[in-house]
Protein backbone atom coordinates (compact mmCIF):
# COMPACT_ATOMS: atom_id res chain seq x y z
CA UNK A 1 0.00 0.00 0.00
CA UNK A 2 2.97 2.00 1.16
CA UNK A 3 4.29 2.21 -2.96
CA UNK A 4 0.96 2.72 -4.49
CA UNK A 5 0.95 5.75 -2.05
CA UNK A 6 4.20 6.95 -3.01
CA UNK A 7 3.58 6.37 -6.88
CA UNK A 8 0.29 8.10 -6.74
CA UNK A 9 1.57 11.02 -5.49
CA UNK A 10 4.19 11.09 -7.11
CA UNK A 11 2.16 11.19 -10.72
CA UNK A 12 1.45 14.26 -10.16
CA UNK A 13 2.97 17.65 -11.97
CA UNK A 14 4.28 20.23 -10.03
CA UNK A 15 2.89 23.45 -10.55
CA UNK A 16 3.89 26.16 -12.38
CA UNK A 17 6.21 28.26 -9.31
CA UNK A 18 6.69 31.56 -9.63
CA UNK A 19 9.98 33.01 -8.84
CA UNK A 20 11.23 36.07 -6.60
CA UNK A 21 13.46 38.58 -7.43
CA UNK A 22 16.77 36.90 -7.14
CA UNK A 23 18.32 40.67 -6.85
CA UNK A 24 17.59 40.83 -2.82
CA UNK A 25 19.71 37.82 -2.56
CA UNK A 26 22.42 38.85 -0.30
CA UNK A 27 26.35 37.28 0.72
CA UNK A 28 26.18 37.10 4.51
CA UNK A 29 29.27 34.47 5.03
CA UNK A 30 32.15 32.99 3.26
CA UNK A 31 34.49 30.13 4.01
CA UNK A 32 36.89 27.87 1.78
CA UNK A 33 35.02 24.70 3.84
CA UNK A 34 31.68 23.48 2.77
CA UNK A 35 28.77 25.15 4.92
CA UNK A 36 25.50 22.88 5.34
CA UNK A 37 23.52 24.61 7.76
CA UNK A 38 23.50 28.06 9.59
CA UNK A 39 21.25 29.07 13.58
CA UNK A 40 20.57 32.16 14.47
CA UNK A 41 20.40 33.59 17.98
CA UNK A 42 17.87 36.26 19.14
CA UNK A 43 20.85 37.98 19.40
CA UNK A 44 21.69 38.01 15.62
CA UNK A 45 24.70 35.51 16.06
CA UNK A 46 25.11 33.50 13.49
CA UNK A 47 26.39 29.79 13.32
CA UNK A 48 26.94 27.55 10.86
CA UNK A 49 28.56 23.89 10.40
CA UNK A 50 31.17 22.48 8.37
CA UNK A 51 31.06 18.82 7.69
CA UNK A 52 34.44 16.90 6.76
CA UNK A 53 33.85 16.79 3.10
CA UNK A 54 37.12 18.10 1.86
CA UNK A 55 40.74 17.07 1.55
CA UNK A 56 41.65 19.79 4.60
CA UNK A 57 39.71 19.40 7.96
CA UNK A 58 37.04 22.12 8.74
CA UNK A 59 36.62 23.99 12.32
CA UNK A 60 33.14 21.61 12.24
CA UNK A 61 31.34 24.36 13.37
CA UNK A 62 31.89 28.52 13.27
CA UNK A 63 30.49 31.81 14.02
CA UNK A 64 29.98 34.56 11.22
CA UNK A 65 31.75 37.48 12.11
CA UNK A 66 30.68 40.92 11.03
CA UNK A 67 32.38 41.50 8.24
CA UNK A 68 31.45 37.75 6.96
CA UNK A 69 34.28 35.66 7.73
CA UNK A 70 33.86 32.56 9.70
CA UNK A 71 35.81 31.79 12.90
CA UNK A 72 35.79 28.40 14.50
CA UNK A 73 33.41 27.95 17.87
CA UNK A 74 33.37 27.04 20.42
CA UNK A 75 37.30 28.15 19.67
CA UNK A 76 38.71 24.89 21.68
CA UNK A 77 39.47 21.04 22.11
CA UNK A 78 35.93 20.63 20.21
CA UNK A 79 36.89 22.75 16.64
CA UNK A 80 40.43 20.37 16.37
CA UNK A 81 39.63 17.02 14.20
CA UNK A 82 41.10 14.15 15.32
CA UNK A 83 40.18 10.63 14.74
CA UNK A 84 41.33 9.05 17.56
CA UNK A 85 39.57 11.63 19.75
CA UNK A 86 36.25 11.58 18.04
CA UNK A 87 34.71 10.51 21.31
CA UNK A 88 35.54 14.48 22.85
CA UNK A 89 35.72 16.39 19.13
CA UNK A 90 33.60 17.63 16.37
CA UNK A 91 34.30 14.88 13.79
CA UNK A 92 31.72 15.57 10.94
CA UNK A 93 29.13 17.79 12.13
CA UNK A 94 25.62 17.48 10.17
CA UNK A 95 23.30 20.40 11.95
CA UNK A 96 23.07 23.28 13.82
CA UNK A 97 20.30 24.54 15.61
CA UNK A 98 19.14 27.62 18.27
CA UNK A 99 16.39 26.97 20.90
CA UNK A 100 14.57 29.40 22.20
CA UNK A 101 17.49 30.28 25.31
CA UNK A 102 19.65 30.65 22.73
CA UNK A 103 21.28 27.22 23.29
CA UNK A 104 23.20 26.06 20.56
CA UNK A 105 22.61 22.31 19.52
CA UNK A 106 25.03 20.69 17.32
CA UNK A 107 24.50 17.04 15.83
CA UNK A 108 27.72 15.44 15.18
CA UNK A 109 27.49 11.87 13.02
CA UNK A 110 31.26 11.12 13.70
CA UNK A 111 31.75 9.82 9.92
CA UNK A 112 34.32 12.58 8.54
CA UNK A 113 35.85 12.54 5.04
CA UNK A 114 32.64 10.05 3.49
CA UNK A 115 33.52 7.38 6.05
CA UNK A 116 31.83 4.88 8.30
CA UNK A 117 30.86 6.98 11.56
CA UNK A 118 33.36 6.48 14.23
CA UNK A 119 32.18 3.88 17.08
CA UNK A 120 30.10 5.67 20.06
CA UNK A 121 31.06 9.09 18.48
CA UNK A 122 28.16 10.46 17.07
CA UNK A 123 26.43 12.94 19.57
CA UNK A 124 24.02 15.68 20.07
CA UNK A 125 25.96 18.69 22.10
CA UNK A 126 24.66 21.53 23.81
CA UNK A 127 26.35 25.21 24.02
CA UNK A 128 25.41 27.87 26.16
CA UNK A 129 25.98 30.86 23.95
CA UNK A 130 26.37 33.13 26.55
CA UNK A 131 29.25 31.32 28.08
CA UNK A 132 30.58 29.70 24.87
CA UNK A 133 31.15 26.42 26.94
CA UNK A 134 29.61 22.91 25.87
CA UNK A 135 27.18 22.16 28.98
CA UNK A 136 26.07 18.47 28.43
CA UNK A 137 26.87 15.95 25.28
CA UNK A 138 24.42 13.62 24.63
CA UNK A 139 25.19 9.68 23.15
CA UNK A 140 23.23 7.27 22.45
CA UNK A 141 23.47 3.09 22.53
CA UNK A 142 23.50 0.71 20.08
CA UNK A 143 19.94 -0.08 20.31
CA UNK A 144 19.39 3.43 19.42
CA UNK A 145 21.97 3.87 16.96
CA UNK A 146 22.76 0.25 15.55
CA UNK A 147 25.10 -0.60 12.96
CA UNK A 148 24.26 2.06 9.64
CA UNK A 149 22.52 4.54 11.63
CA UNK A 150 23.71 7.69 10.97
CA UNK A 151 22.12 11.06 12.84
CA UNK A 152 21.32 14.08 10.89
CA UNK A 153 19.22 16.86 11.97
CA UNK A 154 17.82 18.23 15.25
CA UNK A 155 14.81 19.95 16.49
CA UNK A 156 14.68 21.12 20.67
CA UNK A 157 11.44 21.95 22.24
CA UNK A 158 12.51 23.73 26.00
CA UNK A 159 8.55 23.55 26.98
CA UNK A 160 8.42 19.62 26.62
CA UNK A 161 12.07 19.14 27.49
CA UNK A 162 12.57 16.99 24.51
CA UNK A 163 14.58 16.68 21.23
CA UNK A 164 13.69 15.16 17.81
CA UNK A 165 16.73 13.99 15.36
CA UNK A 166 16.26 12.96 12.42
CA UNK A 167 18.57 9.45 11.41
CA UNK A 168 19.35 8.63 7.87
CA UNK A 169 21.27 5.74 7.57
CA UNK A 170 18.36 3.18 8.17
CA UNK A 171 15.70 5.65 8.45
CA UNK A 172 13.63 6.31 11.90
CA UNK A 173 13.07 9.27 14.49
CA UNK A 174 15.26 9.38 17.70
CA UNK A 175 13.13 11.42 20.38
CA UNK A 176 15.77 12.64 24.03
CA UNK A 177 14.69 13.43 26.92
CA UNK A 178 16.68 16.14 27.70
CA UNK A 179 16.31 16.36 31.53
CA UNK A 180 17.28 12.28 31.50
CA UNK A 181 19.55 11.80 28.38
CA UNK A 182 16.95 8.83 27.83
CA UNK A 183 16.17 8.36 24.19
CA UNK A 184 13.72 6.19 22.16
CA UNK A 185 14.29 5.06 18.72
CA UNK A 186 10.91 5.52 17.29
CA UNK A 187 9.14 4.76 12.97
CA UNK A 188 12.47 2.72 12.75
CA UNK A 189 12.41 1.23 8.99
CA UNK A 190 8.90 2.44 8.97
CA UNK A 191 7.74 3.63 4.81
CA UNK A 192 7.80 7.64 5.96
CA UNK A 193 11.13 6.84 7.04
CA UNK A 194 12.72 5.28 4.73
CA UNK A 195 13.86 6.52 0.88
CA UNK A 196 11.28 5.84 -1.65
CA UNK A 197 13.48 3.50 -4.37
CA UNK A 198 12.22 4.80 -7.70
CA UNK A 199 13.16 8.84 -7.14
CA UNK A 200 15.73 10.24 -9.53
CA UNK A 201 16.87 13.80 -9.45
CA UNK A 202 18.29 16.11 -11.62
CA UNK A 203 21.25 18.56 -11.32
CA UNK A 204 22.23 20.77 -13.69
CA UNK A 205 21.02 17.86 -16.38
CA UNK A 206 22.50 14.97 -14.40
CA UNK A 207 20.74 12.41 -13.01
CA UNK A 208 21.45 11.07 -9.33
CA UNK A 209 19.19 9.07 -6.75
CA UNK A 210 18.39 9.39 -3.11
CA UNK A 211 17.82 5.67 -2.52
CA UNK A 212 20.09 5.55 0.50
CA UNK A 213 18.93 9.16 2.39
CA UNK A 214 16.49 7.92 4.92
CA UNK A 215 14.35 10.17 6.86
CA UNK A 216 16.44 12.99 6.93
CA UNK A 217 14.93 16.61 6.44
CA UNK A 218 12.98 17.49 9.57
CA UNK A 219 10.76 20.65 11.38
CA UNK A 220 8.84 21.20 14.17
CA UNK A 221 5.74 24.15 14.20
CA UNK A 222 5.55 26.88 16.28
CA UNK A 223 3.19 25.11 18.68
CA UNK A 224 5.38 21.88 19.04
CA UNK A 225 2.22 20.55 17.83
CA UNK A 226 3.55 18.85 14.72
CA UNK A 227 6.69 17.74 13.38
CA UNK A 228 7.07 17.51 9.77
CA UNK A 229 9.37 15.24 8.10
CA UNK A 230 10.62 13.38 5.00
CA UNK A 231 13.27 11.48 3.06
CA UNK A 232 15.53 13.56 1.07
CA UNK A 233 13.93 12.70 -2.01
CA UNK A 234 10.33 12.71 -1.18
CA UNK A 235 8.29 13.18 -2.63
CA UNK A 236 6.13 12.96 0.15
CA UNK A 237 6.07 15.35 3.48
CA UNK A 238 4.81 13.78 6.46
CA UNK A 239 3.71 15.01 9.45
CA UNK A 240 3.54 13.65 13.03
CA UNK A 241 1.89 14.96 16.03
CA UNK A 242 3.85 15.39 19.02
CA UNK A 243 1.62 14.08 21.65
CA UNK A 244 1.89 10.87 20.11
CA UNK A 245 5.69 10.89 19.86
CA UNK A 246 5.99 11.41 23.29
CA UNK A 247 3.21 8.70 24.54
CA UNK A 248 5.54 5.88 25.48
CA UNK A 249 2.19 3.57 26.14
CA UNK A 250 2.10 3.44 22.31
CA UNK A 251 3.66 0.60 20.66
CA UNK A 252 5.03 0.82 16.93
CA UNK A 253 2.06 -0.20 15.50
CA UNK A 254 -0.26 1.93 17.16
CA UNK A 255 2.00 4.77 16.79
CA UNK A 256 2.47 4.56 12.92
CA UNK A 257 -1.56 4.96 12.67
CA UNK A 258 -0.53 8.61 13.56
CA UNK A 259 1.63 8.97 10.45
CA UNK A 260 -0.42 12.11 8.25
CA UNK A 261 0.82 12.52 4.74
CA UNK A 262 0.93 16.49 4.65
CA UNK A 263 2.38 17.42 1.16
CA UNK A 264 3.69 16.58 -2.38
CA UNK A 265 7.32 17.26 -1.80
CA UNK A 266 10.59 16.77 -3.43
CA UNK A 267 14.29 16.13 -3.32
CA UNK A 268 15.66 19.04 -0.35
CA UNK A 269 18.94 19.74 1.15
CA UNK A 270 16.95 21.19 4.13
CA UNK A 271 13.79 22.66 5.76
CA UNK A 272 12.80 25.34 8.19
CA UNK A 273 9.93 27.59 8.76
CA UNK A 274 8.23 31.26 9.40
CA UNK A 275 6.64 32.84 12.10
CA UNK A 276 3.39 32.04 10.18
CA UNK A 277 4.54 27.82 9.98
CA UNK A 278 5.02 28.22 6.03
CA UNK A 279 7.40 25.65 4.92
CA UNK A 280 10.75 26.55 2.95
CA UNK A 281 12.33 23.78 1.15
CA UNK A 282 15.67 23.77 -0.25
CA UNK A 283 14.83 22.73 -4.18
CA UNK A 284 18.21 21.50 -5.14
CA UNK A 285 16.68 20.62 -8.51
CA UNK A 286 15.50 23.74 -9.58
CA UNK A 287 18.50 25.69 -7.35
CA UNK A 288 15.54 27.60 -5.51
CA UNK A 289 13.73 27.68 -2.15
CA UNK A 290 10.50 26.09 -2.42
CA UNK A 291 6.99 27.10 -0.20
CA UNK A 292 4.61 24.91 1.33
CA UNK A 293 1.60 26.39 3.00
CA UNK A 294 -1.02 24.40 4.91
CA UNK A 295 -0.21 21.20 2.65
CA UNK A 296 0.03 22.62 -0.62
CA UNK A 297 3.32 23.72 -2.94
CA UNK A 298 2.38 26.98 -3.60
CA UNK A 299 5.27 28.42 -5.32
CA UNK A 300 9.07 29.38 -4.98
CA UNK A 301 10.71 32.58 -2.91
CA UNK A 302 13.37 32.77 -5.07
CA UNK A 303 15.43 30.91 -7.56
CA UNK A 304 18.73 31.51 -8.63
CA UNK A 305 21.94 29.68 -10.03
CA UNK A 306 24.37 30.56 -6.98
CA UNK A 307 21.49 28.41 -4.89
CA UNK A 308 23.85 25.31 -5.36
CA UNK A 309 22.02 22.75 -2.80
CA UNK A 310 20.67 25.07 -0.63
CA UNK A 311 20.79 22.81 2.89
CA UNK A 312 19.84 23.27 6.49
CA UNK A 313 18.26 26.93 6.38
CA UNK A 314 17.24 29.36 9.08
CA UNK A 315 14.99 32.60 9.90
CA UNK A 316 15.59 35.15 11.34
CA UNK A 317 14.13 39.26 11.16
CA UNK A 318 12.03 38.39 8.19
CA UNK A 319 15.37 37.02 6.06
CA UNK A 320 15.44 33.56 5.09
CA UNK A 321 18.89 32.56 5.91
CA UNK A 322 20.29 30.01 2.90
CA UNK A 323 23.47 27.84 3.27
CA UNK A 324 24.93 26.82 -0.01
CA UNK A 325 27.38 23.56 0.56
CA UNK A 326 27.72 22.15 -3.59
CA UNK A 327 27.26 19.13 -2.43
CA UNK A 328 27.14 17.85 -5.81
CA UNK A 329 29.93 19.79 -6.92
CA UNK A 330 32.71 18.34 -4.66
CA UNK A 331 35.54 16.17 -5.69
CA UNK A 332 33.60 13.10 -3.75
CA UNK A 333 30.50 13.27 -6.35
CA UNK A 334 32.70 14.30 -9.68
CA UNK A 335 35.27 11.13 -9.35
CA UNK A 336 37.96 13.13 -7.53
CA UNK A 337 37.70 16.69 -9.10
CA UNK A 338 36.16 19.49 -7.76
CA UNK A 339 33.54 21.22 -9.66
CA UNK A 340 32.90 23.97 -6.73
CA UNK A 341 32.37 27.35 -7.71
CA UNK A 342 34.18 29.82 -6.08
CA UNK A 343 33.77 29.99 -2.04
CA UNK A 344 30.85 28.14 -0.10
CA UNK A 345 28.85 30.70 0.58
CA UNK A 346 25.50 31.59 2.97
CA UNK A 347 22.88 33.64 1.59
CA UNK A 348 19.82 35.57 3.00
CA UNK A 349 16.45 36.50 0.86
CA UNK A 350 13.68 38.69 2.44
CA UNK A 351 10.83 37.28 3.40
């Protein structure tokens, strides 16, 4: 039933999106090292990470300075790759995110340079910005995490004391407790979670697949009330309500009868939302950020060529903060050369 879904929706055309004024799209930051994902304070600081995808180790996570260059944070032990430390380092950091304290949360997957992740390294780390110290690191067992498993993205909510991460390497929802460190591995293998097999994307005229990128893209409303999710290729948006994430009476069954298909999607480097819950999706088809409102695609902010896989997004002030990382342009996905153009670069489009 799960494919006939997925086909169906699939079927259909996209419609015609209309595209905003690519002029307003401004250079915020800079760096020489790839830059997936950028969290903003209410403070207007800016942070970004830096996966190991290059040839030179990155800081794994930085700060955008004022005049646009990046420096790395927290600017210790944590910013210095090294393999045989993974266990107390940044190895390949996947996401950054702000809550609402202006905590910054950074998921590391401990699998640098397009490696296997690095045994009981991957972790979810919390820094009080004020400070600039890491207050607690989070891990996780192999029941949790088995072999594969591979963590991606993270959303916190402070009023239920609880964070969602998305994992991509087998495909399910890890839900922490963060008063107890206690996590739950929850819609492990289940057909939201997991890649659909038939998608095939385009870039610049080039086909590529997203058979192996589990659940991966992930947001939570306003209201904590839903969380929204998908595979990176779609093309399917689901949505989960919260209540019945965090209802540990439920067994798997029981809780995948709370699975929603929300909206036709398609393949995204990243997600985030407004103040009003619309949805903007990093097109990395089309090189364009892509709006969903109450369940429907109803058109794109902006679209432009220097939108090279726009990833892990953020807003802020009424600007849509856009991270640029060319994934498809690196040496890894062009048999050893790099097709990059120019520096990796964040961008920011009003809203």
């Amino acid at each position: 039933m799960s494919k006939i879904l997925y086909t169906f929706l699939a079927t259909f055309l996209f419609c015609s999106l209309s595209q905003g004024n690519s002029e307003k799209l401004e250079t915020v930051a800079q760096s020489q090292f790839a830059m997936n994902g950028v969290a903003i304070t209410t403070d207007k600081r800016i942070f970004v990470s830096m996966p190991q995808w290059t040839d030179q180790p990155s800081p794994s996570v930085g700060e955008v300075m004022s005049n646009g260059n990046v420096i790395a944070y927290p600017g210790n032990q944590w910013n210095k790759h090294s393999p045989n430390d993974a266990y107390n380092r940044f190895s390949n950091v996947n996401a950054v995110h702000t809550d609402t304290n202006n905590n910054l949360w950074v998921v590391d997957y401990a699998a640098p340079f397009w490696t296997k992740p690095i045994k009981d390294s991957q972790k979810l780390v919390k820094i009080n910005t004020s400070t600039n110290e890491v207050e607690r690191v989070y891990r996780f067992a192999e029941n949790i995490l088995p072999t594969g498993a591979k963590l991606n993205d993270v959303r916190i909510d402070l009023n239920k004391k609880v964070a969602y991460i998305s994992e991509f390497g087998i495909g399910a929802l890890i839900v922490v407790d963060l008063n107890t460190g206690k996590a739950r591995r929850l819609l492990d293998k289940h057909f939201s979670a997991r890649a659909h097999p038939d998608v095939v994307t385009y870039f610049e005229g080039k086909p590529f697949r997203t058979d192996f990128l589990h659940l991966n893209d992930i947001e939570l409303d306003n209201q904590g009330r839903h969380l929204y999710y998908q595979p990176t290729g779609g093309p399917v948006m689901y949505r989960i309500n919260t209540d019945y994430l965090l209802d540990e009476t439920l067994n798997a069954d029981q809780l995948a009868q709370h699975v929603e298909v929300y909206s036709k999607s398609l393949t995204i480097g990243g997600i985030t939302k407004d103040k009003n819950n619309r949805l903007f999706l990093g097109n990395v088809q089309d090189k364009a950020i892509t709006i969903i409102k109450q369940g429907k695609i109803v058109g794109n902010l902006v679209q432009d060529d220097r939108l090279l896989w726009p990833d892990a997004m953020d807003v802020h002030d009424n600007y849509l903060y856009i991270p640029c990382p060319q994934l498809k342009l690196l040496a890894k996905m062009n048999d050893g050369i790099s097709k990059v153009r120019g520096k990796f670069t964040v961008y920011r489009y009003p809203l």
